[in-house]
PDB file of N, CA and C in Angstrom:
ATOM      1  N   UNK A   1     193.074 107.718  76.459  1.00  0.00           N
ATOM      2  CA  UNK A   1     192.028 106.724  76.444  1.00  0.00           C
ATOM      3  C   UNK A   1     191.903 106.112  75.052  1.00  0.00           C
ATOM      4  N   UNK A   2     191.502 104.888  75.341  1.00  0.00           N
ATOM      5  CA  UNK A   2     191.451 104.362  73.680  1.00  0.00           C
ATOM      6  C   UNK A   2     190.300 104.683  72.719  1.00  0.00           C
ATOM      7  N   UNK A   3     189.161 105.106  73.320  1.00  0.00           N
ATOM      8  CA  UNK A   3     188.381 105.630  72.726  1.00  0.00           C
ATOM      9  C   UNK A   3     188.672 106.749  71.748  1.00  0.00           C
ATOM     10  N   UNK A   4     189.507 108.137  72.517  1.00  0.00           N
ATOM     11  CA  UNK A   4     190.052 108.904  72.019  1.00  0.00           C
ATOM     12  C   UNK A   4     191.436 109.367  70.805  1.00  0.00           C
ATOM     13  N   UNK A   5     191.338 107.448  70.701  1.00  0.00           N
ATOM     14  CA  UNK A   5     192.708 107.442  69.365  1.00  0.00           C
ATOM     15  C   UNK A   5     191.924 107.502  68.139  1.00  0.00           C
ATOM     16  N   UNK A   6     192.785 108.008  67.196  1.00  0.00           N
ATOM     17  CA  UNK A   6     192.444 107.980  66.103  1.00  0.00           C
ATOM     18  C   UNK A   6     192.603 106.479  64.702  1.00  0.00           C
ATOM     19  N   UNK A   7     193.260 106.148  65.922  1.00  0.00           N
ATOM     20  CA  UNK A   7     193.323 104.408  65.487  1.00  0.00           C
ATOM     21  C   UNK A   7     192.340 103.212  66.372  1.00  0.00           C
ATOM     22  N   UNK A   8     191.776 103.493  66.979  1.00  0.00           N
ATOM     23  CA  UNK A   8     191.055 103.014  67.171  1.00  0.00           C
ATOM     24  C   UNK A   8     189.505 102.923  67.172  1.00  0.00           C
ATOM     25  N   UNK A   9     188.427 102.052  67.234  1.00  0.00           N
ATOM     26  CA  UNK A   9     187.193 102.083  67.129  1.00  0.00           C
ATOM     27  C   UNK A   9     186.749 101.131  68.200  1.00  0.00           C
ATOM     28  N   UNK A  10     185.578 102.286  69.046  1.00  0.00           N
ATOM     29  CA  UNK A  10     184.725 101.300  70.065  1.00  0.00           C
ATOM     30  C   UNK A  10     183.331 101.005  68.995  1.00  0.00           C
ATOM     31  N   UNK A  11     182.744  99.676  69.857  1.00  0.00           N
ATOM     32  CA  UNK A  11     181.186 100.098  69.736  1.00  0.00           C
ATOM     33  C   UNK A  11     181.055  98.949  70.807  1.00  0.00           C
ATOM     34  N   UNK A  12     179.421  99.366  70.997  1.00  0.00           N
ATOM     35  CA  UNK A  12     178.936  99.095  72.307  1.00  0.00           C
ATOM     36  C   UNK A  12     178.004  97.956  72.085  1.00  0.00           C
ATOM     37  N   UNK A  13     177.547  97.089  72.341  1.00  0.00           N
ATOM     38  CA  UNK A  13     175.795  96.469  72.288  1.00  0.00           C
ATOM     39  C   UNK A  13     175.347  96.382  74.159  1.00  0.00           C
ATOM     40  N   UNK A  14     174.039  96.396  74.008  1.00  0.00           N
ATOM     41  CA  UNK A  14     173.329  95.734  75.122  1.00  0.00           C
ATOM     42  C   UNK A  14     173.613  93.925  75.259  1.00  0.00           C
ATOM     43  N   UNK A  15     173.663  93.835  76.575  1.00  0.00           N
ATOM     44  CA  UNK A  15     173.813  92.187  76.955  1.00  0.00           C
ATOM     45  C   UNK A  15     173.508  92.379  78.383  1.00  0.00           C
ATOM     46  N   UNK A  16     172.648  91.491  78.806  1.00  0.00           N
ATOM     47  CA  UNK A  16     172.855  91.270  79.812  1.00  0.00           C
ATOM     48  C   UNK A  16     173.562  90.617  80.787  1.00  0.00           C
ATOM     49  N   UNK A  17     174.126  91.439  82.161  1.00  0.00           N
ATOM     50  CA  UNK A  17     175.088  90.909  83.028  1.00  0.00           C
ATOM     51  C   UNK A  17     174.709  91.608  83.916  1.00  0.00           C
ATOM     52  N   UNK A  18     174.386  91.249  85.664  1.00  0.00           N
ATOM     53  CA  UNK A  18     174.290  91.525  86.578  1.00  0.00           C
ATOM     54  C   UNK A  18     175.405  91.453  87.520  1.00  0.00           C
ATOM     55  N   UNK A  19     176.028  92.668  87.757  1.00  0.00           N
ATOM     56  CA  UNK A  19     176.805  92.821  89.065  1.00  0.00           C
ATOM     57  C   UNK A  19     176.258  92.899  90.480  1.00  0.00           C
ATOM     58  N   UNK A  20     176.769  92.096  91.220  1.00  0.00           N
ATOM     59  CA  UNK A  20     175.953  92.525  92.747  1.00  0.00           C
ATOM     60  C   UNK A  20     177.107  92.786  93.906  1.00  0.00           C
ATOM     61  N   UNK A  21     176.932  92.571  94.523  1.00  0.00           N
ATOM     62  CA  UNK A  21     177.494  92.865  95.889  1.00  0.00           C
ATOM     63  C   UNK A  21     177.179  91.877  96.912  1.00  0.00           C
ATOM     64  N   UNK A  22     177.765  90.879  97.531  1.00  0.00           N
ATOM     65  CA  UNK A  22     177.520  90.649  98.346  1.00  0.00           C
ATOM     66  C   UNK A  22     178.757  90.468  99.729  1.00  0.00           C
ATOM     67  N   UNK A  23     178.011  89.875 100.530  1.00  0.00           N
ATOM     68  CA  UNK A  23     178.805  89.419 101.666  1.00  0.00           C
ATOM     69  C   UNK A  23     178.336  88.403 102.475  1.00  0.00           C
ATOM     70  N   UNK A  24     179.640  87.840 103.474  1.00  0.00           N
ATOM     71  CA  UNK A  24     178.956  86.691 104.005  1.00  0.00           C
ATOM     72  C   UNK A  24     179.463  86.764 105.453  1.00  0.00           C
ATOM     73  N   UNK A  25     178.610  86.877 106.523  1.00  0.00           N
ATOM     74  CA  UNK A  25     178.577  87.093 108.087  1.00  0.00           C
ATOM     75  C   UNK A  25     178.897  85.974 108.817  1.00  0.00           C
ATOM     76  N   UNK A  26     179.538  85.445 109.060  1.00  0.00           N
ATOM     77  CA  UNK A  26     179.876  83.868 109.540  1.00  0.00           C
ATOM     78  C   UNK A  26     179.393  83.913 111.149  1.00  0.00           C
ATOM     79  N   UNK A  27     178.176  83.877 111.638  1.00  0.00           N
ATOM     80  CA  UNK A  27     177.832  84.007 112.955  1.00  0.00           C
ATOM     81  C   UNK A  27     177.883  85.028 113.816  1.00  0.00           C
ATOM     82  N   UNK A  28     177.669  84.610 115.081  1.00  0.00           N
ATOM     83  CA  UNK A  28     178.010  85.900 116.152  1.00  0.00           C
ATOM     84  C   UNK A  28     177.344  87.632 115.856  1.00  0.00           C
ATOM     85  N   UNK A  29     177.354  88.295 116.598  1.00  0.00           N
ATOM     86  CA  UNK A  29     176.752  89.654 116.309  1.00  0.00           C
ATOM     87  C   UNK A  29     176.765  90.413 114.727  1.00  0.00           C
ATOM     88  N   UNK A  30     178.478  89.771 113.896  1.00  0.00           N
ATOM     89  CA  UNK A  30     177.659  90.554 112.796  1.00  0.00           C
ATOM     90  C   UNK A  30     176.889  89.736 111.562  1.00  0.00           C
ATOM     91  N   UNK A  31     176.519  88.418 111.880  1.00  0.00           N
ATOM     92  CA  UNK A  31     175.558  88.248 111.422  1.00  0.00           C
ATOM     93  C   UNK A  31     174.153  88.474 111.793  1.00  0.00           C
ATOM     94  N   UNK A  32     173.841  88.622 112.934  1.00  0.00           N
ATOM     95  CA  UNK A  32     172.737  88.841 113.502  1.00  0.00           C
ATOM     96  C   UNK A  32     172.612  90.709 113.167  1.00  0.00           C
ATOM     97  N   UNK A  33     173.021  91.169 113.045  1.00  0.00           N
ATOM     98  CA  UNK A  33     173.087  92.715 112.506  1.00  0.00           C
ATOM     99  C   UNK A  33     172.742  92.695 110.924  1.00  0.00           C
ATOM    100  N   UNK A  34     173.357  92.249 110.007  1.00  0.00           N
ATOM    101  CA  UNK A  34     173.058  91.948 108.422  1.00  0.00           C
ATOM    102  C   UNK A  34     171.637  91.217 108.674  1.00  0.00           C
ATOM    103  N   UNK A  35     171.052  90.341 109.276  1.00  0.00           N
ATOM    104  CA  UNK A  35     169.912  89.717 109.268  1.00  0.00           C
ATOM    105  C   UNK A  35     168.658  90.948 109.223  1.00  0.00           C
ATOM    106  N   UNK A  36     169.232  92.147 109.777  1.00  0.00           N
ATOM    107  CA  UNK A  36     168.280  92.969 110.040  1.00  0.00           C
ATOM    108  C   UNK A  36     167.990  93.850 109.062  1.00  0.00           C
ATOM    109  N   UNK A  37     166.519  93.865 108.438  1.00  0.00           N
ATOM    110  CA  UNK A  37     166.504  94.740 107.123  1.00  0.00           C
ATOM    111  C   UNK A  37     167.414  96.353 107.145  1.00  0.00           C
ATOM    112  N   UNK A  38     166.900  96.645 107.941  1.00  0.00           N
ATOM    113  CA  UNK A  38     167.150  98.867 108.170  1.00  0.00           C
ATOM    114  C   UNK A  38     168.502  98.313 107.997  1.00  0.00           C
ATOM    115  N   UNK A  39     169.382  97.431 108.660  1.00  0.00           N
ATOM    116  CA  UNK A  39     170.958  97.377 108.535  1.00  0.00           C
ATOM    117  C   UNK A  39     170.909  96.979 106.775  1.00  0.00           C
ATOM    118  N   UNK A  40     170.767  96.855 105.933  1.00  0.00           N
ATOM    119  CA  UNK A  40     170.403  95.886 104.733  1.00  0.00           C
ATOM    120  C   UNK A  40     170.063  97.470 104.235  1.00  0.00           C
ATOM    121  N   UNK A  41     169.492  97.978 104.380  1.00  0.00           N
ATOM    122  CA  UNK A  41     168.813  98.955 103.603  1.00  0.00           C
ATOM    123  C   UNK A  41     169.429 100.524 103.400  1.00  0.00           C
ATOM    124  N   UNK A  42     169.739 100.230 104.957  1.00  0.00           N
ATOM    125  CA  UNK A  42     170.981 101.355 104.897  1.00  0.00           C
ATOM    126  C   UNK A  42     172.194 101.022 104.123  1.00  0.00           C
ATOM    127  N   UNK A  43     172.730 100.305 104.173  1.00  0.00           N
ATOM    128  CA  UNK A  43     174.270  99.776 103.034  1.00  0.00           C
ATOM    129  C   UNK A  43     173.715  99.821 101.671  1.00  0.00           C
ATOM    130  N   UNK A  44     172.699  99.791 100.794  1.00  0.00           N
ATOM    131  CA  UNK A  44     171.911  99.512 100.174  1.00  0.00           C
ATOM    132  C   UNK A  44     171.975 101.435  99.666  1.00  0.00           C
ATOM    133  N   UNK A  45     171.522 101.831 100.733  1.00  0.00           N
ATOM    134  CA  UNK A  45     171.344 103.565 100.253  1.00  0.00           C
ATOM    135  C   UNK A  45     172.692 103.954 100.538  1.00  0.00           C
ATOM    136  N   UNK A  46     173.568 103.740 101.025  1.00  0.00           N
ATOM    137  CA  UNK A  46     175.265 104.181 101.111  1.00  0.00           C
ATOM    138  C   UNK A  46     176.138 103.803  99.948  1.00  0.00           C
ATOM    139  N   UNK A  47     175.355 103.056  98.834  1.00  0.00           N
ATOM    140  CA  UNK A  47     176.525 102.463  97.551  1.00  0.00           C
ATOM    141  C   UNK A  47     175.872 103.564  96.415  1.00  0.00           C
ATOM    142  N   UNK A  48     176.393 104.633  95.681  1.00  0.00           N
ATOM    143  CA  UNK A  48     176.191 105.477  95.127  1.00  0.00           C
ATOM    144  C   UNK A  48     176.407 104.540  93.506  1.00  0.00           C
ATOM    145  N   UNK A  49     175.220 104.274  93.454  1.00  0.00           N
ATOM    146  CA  UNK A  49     175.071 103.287  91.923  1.00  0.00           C
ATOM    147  C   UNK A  49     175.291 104.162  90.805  1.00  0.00           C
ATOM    148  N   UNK A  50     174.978 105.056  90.604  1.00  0.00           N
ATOM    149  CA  UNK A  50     174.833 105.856  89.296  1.00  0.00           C
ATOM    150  C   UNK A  50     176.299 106.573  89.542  1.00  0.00           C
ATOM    151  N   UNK A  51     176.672 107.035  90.201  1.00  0.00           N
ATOM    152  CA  UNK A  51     178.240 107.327  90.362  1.00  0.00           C
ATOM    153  C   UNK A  51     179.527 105.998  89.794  1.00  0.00           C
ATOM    154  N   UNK A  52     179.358 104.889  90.410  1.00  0.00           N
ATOM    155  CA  UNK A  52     179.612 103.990  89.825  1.00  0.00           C
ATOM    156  C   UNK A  52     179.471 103.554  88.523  1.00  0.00           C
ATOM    157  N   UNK A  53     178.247 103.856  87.955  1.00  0.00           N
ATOM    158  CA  UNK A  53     177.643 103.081  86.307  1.00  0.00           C
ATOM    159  C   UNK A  53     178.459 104.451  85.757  1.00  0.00           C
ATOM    160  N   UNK A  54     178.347 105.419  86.229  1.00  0.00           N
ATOM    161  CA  UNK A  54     178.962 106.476  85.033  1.00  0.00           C
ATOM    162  C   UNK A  54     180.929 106.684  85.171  1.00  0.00           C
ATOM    163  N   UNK A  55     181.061 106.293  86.572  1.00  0.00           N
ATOM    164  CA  UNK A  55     183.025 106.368  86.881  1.00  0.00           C
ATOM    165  C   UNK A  55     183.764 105.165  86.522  1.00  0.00           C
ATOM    166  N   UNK A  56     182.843 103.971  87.467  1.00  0.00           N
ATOM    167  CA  UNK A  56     183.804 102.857  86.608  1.00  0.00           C
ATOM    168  C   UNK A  56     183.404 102.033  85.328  1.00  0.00           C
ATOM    169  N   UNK A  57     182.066 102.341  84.897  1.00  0.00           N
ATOM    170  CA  UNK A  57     181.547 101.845  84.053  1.00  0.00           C
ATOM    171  C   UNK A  57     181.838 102.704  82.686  1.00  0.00           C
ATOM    172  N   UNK A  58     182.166 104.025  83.045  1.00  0.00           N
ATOM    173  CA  UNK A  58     182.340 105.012  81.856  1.00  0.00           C
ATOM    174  C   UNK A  58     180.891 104.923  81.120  1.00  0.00           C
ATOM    175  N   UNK A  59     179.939 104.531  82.060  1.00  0.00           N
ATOM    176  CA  UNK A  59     178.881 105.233  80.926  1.00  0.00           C
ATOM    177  C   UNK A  59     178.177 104.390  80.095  1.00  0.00           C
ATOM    178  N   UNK A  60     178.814 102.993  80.346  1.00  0.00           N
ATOM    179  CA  UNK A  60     178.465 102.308  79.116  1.00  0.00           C
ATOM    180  C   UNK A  60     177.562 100.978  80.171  1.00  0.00           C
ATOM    181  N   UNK A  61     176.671 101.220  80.815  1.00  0.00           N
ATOM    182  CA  UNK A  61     175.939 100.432  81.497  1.00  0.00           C
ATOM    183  C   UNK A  61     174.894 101.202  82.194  1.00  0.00           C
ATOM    184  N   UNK A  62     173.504 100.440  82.463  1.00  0.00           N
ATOM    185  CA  UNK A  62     172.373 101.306  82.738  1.00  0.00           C
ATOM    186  C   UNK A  62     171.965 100.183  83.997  1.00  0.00           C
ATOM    187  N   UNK A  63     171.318 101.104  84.850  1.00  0.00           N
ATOM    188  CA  UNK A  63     170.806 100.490  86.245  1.00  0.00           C
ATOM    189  C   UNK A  63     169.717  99.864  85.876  1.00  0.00           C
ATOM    190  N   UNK A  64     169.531  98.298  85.923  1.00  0.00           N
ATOM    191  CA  UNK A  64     168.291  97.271  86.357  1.00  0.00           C
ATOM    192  C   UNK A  64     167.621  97.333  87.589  1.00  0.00           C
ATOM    193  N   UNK A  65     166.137  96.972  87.502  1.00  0.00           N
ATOM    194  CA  UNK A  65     165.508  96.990  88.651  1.00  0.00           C
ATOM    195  C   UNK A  65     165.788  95.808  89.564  1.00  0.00           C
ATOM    196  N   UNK A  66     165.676  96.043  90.724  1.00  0.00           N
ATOM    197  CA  UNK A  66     165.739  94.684  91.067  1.00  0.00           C
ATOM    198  C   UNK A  66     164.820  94.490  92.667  1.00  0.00           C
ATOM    199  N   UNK A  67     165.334  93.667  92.926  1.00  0.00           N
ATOM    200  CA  UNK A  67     163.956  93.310  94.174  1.00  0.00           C
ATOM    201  C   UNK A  67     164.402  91.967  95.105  1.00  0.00           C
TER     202      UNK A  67
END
């Protein structure tokens, strides 16, 4: 890892950038399914965020609230 050379140097700052997720249902049943919150909420509790911010993020990003 490059962190771990002795020739090299990280450093970090705060900035803001929002990653999201989305998708797009083009009609027919599975849009009418995504329309529905519990379907929305469940996918929502199935994406393991903090697993993510710490595996692919390595750590170097913190979870925003959002709404």
């Amino acid at each position: 890892m490059v962190k771990d050379s002795p020739n090299a140097r990280i450093s970090a700052t705060k900035v803001l950038r929002v990653n999201s997720l989305s998708w797009i249902a083009r009609g027919g049943p599975a849009r009418r399914r995504f329309m529905n919150q519990k379907v929305r909420e469940a996918i929502a509790y199935a994406i393991n965020v903090d697993e993510m911010l710490s595996k692919i993020l390595g750590g170097y990003a913190e979870r925003t609230a959002t709404g």
